[in-house]
PDB file of N, CA and C in Angstrom:
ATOM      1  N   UNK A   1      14.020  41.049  13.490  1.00  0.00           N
ATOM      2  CA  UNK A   1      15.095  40.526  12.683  1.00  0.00           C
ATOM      3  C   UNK A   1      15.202  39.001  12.824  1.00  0.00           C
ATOM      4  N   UNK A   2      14.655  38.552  14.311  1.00  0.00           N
ATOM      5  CA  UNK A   2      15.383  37.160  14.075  1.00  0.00           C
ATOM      6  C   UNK A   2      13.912  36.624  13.456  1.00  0.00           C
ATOM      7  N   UNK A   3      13.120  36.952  13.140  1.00  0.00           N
ATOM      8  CA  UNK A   3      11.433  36.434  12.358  1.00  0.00           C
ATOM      9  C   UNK A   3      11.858  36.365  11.214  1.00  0.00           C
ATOM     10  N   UNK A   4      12.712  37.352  10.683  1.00  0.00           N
ATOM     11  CA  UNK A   4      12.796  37.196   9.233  1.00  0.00           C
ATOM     12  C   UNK A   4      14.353  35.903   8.832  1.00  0.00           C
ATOM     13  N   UNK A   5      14.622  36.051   9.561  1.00  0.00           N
ATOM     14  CA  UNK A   5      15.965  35.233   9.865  1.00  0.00           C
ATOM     15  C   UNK A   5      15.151  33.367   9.907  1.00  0.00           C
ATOM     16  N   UNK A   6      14.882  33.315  10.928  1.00  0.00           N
ATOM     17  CA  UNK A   6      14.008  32.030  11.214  1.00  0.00           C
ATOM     18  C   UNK A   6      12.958  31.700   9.885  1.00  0.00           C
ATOM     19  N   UNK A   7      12.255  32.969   9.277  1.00  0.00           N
ATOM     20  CA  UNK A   7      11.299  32.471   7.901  1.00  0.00           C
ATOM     21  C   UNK A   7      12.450  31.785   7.006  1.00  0.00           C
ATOM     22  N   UNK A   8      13.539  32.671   7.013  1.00  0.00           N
ATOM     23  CA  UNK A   8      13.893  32.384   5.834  1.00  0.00           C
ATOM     24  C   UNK A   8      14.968  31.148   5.886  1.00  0.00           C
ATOM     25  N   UNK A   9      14.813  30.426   7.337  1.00  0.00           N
ATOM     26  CA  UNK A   9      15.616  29.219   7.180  1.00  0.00           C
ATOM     27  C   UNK A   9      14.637  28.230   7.164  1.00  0.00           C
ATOM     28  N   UNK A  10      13.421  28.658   7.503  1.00  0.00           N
ATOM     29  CA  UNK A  10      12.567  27.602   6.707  1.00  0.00           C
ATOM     30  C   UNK A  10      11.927  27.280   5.531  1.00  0.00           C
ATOM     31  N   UNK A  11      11.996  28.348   4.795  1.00  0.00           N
ATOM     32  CA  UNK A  11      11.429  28.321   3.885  1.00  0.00           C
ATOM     33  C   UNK A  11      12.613  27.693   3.109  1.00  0.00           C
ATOM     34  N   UNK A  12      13.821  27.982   3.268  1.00  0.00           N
ATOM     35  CA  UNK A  12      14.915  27.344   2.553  1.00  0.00           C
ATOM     36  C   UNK A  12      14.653  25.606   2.793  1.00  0.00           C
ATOM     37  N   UNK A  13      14.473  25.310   4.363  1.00  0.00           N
ATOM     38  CA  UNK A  13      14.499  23.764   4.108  1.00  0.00           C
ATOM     39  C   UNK A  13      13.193  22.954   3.764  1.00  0.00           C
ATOM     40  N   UNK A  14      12.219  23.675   3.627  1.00  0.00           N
ATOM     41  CA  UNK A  14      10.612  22.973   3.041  1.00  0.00           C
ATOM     42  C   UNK A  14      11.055  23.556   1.348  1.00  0.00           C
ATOM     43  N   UNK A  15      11.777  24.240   0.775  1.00  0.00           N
ATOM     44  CA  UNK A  15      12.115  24.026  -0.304  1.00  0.00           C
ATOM     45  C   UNK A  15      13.100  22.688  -0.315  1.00  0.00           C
ATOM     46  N   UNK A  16      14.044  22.576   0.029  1.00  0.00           N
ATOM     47  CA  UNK A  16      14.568  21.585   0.180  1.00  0.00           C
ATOM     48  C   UNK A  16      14.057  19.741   0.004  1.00  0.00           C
ATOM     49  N   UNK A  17      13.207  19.752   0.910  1.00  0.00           N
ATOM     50  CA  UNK A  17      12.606  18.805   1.302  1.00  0.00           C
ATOM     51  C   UNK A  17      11.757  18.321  -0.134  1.00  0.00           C
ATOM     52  N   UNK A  18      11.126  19.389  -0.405  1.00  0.00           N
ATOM     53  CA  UNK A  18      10.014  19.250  -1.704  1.00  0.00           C
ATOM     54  C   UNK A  18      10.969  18.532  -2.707  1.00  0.00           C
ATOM     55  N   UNK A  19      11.982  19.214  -3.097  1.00  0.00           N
ATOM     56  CA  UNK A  19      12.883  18.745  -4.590  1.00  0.00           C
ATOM     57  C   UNK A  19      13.912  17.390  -4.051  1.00  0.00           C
ATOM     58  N   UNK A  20      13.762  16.777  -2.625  1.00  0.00           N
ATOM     59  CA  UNK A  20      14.805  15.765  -2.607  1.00  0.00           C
ATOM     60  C   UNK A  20      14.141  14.712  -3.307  1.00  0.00           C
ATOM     61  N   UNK A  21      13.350  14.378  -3.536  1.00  0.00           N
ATOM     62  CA  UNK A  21      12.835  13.495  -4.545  1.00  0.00           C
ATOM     63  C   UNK A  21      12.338  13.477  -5.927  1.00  0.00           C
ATOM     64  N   UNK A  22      12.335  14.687  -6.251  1.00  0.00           N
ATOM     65  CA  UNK A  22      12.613  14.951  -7.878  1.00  0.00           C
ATOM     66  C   UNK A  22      10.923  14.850  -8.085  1.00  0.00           C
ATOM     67  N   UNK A  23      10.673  13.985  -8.878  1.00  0.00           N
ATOM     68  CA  UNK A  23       9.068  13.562  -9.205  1.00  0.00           C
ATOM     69  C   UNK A  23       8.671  12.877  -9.145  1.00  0.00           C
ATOM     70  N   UNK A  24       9.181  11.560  -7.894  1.00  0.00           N
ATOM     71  CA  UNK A  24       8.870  10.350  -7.795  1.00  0.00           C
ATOM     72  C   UNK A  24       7.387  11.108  -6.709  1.00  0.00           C
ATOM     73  N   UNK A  25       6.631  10.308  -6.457  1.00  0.00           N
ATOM     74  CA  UNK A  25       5.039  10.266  -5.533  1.00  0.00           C
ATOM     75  C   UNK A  25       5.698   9.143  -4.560  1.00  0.00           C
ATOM     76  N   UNK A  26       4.748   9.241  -3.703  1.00  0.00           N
ATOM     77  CA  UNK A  26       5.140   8.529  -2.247  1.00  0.00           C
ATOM     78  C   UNK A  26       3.706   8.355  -2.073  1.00  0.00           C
ATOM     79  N   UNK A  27       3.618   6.818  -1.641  1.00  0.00           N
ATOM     80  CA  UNK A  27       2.425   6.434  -1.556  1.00  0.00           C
ATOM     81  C   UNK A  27       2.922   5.415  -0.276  1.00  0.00           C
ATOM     82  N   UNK A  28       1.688   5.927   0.791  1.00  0.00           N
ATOM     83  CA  UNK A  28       2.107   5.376   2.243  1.00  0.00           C
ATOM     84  C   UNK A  28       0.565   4.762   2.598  1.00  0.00           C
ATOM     85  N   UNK A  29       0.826   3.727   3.213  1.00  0.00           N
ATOM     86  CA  UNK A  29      -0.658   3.069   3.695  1.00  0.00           C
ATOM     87  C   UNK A  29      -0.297   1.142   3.984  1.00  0.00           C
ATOM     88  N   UNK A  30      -1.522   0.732   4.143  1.00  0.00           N
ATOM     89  CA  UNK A  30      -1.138  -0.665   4.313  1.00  0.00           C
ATOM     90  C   UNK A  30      -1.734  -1.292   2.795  1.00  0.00           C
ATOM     91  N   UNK A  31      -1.285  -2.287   2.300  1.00  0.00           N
ATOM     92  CA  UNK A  31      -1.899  -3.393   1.485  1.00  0.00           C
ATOM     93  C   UNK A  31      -2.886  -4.157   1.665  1.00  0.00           C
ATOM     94  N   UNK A  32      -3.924  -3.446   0.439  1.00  0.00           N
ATOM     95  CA  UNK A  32      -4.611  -4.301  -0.073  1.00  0.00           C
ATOM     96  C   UNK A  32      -5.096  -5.392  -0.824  1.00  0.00           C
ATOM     97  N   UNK A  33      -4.274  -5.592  -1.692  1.00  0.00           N
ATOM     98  CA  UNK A  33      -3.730  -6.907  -3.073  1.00  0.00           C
ATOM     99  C   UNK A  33      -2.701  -6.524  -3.413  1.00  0.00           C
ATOM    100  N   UNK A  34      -2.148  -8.092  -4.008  1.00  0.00           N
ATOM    101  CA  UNK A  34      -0.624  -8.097  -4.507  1.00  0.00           C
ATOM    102  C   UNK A  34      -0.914  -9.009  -5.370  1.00  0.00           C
ATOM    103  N   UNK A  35      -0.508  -8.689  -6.396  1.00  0.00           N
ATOM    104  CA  UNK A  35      -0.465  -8.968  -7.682  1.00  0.00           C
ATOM    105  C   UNK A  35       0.895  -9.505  -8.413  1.00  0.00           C
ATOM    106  N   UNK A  36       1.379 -10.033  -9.789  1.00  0.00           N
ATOM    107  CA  UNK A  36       2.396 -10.258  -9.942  1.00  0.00           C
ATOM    108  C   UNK A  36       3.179  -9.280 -10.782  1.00  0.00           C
ATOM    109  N   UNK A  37       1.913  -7.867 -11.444  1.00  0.00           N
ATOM    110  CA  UNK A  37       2.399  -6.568 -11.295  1.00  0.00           C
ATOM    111  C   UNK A  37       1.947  -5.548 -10.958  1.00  0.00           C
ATOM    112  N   UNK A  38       1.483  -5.814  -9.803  1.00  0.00           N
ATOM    113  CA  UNK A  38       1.066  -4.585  -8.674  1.00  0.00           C
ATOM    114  C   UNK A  38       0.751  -4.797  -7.577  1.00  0.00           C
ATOM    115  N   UNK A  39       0.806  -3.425  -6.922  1.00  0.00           N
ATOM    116  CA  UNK A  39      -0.164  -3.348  -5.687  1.00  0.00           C
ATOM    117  C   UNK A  39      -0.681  -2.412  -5.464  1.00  0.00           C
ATOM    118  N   UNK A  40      -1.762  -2.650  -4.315  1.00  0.00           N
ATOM    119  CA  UNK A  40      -2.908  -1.898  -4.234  1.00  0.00           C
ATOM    120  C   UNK A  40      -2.720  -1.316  -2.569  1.00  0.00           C
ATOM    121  N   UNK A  41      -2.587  -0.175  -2.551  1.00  0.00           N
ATOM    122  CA  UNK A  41      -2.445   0.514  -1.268  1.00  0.00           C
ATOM    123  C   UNK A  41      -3.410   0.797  -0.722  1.00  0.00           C
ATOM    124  N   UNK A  42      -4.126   0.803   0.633  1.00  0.00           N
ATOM    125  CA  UNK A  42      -5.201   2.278   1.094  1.00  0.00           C
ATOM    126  C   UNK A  42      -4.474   3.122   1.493  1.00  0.00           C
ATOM    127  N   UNK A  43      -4.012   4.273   1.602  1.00  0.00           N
ATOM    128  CA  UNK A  43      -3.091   4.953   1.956  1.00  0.00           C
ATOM    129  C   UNK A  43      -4.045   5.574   3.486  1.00  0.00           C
ATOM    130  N   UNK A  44      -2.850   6.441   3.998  1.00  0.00           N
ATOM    131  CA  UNK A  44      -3.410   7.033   5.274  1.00  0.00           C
ATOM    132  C   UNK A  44      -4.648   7.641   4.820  1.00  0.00           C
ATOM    133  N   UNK A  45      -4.850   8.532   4.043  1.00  0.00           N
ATOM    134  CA  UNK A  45      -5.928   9.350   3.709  1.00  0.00           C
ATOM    135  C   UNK A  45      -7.474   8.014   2.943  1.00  0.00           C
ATOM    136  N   UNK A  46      -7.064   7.011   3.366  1.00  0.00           N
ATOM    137  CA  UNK A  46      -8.114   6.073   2.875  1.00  0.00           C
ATOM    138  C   UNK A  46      -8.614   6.136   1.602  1.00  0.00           C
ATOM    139  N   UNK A  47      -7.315   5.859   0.632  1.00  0.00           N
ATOM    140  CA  UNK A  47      -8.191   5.977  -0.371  1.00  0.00           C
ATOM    141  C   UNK A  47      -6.912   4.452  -1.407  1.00  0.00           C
ATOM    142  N   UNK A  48      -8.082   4.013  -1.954  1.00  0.00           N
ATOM    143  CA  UNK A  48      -7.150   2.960  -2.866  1.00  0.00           C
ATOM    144  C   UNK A  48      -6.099   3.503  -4.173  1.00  0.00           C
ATOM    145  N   UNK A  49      -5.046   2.986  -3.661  1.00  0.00           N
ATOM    146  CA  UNK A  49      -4.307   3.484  -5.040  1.00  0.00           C
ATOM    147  C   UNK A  49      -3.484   1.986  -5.784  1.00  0.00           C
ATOM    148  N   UNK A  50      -3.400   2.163  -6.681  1.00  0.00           N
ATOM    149  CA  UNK A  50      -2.412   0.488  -6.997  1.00  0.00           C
ATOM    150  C   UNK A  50      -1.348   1.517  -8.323  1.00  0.00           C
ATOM    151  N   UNK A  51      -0.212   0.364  -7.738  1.00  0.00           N
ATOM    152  CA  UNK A  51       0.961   1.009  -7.945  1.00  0.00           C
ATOM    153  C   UNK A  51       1.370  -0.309  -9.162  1.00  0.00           C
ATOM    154  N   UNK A  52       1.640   0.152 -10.343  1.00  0.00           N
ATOM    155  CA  UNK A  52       2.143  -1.432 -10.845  1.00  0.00           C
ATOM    156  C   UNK A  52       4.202  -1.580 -10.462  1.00  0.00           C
ATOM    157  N   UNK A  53       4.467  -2.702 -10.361  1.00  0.00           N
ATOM    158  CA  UNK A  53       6.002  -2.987 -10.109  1.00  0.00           C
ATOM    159  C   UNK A  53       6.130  -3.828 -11.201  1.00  0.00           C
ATOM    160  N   UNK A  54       7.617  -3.586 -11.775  1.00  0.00           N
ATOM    161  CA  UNK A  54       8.449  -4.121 -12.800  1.00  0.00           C
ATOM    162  C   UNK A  54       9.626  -5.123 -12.098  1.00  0.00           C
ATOM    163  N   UNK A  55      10.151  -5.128 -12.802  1.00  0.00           N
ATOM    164  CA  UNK A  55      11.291  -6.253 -12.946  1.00  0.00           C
ATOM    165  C   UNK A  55      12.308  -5.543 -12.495  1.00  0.00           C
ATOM    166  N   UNK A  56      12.163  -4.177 -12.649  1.00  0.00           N
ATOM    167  CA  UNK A  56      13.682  -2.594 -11.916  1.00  0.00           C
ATOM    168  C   UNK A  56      13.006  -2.126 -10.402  1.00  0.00           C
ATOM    169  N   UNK A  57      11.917  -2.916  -9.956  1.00  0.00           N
ATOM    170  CA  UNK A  57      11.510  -2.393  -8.768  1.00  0.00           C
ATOM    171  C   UNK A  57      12.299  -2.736  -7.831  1.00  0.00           C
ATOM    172  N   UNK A  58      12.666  -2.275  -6.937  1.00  0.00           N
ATOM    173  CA  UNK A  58      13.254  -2.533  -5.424  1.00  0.00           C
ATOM    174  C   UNK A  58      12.237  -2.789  -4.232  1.00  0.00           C
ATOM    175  N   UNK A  59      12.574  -3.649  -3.212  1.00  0.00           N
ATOM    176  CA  UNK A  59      12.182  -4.174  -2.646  1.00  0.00           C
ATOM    177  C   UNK A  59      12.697  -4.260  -1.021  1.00  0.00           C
ATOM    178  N   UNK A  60      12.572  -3.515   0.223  1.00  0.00           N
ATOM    179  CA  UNK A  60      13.387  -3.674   1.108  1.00  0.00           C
ATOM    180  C   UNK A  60      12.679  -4.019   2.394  1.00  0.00           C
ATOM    181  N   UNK A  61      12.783  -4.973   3.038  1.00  0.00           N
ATOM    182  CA  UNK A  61      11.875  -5.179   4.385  1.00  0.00           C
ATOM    183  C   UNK A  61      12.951  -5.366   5.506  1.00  0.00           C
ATOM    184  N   UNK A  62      12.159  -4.622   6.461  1.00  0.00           N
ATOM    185  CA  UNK A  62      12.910  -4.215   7.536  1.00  0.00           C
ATOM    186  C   UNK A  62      14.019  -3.829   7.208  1.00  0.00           C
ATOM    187  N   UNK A  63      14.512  -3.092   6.375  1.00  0.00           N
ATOM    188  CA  UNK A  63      15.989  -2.313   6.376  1.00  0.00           C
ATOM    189  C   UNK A  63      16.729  -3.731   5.167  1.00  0.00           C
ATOM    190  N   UNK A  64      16.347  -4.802   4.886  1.00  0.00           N
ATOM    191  CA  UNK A  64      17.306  -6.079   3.844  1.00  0.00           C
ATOM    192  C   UNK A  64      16.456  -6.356   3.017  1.00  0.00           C
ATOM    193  N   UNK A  65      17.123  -6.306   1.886  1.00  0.00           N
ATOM    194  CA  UNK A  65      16.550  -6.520   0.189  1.00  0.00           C
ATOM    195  C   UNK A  65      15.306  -7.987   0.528  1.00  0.00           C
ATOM    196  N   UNK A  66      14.519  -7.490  -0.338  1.00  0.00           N
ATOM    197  CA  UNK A  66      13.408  -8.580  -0.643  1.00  0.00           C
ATOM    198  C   UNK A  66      13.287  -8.299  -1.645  1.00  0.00           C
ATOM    199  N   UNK A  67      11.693  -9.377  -1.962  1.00  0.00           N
ATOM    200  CA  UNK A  67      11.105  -9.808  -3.155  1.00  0.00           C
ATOM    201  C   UNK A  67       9.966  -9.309  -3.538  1.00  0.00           C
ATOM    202  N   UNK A  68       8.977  -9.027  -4.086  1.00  0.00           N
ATOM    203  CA  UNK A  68       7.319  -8.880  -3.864  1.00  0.00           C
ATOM    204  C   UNK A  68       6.944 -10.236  -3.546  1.00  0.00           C
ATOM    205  N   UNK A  69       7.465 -11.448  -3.755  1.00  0.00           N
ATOM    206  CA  UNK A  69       6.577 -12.427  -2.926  1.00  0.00           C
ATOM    207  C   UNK A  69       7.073 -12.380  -1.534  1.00  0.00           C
ATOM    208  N   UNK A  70       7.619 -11.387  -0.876  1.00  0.00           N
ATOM    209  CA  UNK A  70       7.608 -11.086   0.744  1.00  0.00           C
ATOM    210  C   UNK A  70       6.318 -10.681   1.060  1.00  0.00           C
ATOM    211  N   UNK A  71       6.158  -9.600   0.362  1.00  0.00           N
ATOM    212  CA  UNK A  71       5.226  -8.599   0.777  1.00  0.00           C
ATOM    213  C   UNK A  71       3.797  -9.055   0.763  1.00  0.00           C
ATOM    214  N   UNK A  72       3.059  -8.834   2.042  1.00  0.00           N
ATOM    215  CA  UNK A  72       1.236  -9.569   2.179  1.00  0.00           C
ATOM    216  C   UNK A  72       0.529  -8.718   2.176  1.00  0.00           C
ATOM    217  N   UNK A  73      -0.939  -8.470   1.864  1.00  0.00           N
ATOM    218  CA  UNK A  73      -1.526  -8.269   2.339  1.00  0.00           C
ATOM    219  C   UNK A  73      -1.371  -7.841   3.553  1.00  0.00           C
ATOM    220  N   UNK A  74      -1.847  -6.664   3.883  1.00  0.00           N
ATOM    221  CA  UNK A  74      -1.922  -6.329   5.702  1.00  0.00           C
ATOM    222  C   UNK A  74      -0.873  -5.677   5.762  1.00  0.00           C
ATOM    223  N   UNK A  75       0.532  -5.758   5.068  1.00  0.00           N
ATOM    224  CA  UNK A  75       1.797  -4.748   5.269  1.00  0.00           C
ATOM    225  C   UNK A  75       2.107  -3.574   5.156  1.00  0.00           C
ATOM    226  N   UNK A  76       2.464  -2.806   6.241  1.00  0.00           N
ATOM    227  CA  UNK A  76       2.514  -1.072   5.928  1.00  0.00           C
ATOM    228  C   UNK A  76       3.768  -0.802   4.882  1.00  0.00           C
ATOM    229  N   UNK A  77       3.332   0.084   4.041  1.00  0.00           N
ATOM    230  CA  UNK A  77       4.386   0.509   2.973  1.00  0.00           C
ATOM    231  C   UNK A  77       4.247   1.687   2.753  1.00  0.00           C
ATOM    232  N   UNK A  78       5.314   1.888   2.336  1.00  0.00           N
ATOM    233  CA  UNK A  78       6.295   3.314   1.759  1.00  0.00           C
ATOM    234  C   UNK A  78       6.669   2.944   0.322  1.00  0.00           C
ATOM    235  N   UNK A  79       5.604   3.436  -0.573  1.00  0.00           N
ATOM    236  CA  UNK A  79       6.079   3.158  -1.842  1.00  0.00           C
ATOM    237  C   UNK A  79       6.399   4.608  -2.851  1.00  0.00           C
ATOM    238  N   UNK A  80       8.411   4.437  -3.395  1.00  0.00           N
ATOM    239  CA  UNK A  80       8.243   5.683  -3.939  1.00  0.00           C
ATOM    240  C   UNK A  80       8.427   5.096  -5.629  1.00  0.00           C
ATOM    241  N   UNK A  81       7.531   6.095  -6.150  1.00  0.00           N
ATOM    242  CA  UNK A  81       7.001   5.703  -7.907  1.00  0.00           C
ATOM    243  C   UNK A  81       7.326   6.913  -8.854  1.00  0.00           C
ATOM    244  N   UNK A  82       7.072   6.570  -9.862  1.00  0.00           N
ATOM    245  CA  UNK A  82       7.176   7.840 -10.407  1.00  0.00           C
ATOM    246  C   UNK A  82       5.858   7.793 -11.562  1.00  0.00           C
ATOM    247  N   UNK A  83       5.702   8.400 -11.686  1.00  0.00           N
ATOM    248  CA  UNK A  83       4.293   8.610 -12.821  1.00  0.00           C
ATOM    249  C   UNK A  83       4.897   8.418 -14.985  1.00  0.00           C
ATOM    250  N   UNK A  84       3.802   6.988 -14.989  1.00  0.00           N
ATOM    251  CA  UNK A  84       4.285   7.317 -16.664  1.00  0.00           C
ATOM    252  C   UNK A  84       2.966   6.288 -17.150  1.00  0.00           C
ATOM    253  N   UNK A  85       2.750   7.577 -18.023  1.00  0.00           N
ATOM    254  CA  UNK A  85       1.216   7.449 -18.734  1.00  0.00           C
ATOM    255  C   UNK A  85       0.329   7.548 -18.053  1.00  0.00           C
ATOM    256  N   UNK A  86       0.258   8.310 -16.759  1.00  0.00           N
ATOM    257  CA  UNK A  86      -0.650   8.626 -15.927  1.00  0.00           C
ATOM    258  C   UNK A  86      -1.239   7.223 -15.231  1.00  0.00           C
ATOM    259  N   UNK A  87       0.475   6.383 -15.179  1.00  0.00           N
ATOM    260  CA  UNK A  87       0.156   5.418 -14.119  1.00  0.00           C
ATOM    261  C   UNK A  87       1.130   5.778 -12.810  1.00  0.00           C
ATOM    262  N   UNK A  88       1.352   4.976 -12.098  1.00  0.00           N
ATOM    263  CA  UNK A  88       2.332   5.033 -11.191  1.00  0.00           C
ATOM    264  C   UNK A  88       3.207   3.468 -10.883  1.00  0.00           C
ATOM    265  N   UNK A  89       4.222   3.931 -11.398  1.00  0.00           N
ATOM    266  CA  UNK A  89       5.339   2.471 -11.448  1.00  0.00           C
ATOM    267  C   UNK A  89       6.426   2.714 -10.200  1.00  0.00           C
ATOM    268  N   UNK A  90       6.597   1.757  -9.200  1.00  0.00           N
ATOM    269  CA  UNK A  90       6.715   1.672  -8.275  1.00  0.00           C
ATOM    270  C   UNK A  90       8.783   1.846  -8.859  1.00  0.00           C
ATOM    271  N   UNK A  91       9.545   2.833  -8.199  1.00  0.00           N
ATOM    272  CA  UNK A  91      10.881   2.034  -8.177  1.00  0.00           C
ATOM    273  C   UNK A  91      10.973   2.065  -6.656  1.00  0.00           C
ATOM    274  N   UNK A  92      10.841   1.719  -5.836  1.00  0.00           N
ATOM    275  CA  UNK A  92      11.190   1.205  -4.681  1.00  0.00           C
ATOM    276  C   UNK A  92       9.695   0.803  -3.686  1.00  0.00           C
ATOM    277  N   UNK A  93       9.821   0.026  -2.977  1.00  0.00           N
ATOM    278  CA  UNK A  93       8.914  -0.514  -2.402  1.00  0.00           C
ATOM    279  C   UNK A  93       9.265  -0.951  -0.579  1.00  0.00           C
ATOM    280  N   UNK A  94       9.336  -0.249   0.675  1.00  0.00           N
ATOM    281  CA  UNK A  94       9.829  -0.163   1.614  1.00  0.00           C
ATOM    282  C   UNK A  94       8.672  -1.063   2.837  1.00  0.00           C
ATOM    283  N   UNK A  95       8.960  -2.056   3.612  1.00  0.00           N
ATOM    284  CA  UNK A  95       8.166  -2.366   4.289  1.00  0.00           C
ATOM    285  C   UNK A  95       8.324  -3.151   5.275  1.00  0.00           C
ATOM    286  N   UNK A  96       7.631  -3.412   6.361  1.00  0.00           N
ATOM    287  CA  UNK A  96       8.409  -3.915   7.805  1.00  0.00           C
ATOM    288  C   UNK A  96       7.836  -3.809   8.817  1.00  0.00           C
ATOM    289  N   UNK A  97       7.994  -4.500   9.756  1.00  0.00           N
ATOM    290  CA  UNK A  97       7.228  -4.394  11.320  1.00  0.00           C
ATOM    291  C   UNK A  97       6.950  -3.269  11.536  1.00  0.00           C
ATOM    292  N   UNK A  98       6.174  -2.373  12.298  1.00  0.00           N
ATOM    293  CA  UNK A  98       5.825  -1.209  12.585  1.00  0.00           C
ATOM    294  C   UNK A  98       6.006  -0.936  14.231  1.00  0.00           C
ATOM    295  N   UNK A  99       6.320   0.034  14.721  1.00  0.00           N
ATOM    296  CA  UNK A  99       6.494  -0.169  15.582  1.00  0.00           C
ATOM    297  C   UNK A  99       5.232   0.174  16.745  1.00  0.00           C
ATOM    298  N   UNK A 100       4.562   1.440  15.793  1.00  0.00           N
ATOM    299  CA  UNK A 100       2.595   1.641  16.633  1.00  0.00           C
ATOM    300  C   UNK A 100       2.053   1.392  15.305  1.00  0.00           C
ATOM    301  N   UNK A 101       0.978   2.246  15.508  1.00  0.00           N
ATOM    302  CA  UNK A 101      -0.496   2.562  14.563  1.00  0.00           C
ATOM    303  C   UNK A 101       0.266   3.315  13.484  1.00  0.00           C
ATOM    304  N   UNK A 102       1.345   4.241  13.652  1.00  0.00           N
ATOM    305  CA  UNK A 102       1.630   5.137  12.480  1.00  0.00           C
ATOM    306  C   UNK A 102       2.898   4.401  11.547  1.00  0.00           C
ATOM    307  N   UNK A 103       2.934   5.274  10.753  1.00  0.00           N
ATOM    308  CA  UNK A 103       4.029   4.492   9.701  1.00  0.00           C
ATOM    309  C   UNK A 103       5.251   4.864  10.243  1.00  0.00           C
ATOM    310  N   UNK A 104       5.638   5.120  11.336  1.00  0.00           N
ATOM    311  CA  UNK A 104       6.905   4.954  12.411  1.00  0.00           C
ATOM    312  C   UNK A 104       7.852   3.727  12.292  1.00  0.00           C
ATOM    313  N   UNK A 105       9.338   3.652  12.350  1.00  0.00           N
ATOM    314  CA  UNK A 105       9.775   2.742  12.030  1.00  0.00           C
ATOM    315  C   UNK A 105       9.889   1.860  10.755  1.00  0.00           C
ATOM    316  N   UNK A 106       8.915   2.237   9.683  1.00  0.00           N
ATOM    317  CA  UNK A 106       9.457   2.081   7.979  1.00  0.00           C
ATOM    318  C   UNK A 106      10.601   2.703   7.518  1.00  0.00           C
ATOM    319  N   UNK A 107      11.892   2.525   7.203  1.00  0.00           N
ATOM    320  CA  UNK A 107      12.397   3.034   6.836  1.00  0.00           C
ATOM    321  C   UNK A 107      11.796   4.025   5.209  1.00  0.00           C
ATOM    322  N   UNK A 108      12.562   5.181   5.247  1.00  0.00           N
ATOM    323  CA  UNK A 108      11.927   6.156   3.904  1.00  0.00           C
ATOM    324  C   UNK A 108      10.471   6.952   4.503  1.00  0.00           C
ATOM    325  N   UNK A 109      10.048   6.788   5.376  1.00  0.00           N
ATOM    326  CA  UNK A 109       8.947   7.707   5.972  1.00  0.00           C
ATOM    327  C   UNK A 109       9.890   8.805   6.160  1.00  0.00           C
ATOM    328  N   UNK A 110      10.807   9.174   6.582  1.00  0.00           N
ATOM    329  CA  UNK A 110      11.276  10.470   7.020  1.00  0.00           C
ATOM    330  C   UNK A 110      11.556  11.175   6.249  1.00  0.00           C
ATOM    331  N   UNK A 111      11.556  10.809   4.947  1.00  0.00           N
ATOM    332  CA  UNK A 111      12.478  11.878   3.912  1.00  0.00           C
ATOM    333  C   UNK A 111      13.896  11.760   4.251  1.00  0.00           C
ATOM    334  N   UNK A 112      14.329  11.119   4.536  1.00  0.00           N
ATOM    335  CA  UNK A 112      15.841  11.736   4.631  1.00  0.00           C
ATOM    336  C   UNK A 112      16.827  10.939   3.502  1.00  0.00           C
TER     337      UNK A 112
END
């Protein structure tokens, strides 16, 4: 009883988790180019992705509003986008000291 009890409170919160972001994509990795409308991620899984940003993009380093001319080359990011025309347009853009090797300490890595 408590197996079926315990499945079914997880399965409730990995449902959960899936729909807190609706259909935005999350694209995590460090920077490769920055552009004046885009950027170009390697993400953990090593692979290049470039995200274009608008004029409605958000921008937050270390936890306080920025700019894209903050953001360098070499910076770990948390970028959440949403897909249109089978591109990916960035509305928020998260990035900041790290605290190891992993994307630890970005704010928006956790889902929450």
């Amino acid at each position: 009883m408590k197996q079926k009890v315990t499945a079914t409170i997880l399965l409730f919160i990995l449902s959960v988790m899936a729909f807190a972001h609706g259909k935005e994509k999350h694209v995590m990795g460090t920077v490769t180019n920055v552009s004046e409308n885009s950027i170009t991620v390697e993400t953990t899984s090593n692979k290049s992705v470039t995200v274009e940003v608008n004029d409605k993009t958000r921008f937050q380093k270390s936890g306080s509003a920025a700019t894209l001319k903050d953001l360098k080359v070499g910076d770990r990011v948390v970028v959440h986008a949403n897909v249109s025309k089978n591109k990916l347009v960035a509305n928020e853009v998260r990035f900041g000291a790290k605290k190891n090797a992993s994307l630890e300490g970005i704010e928006g890595t956790d889902h929450k």
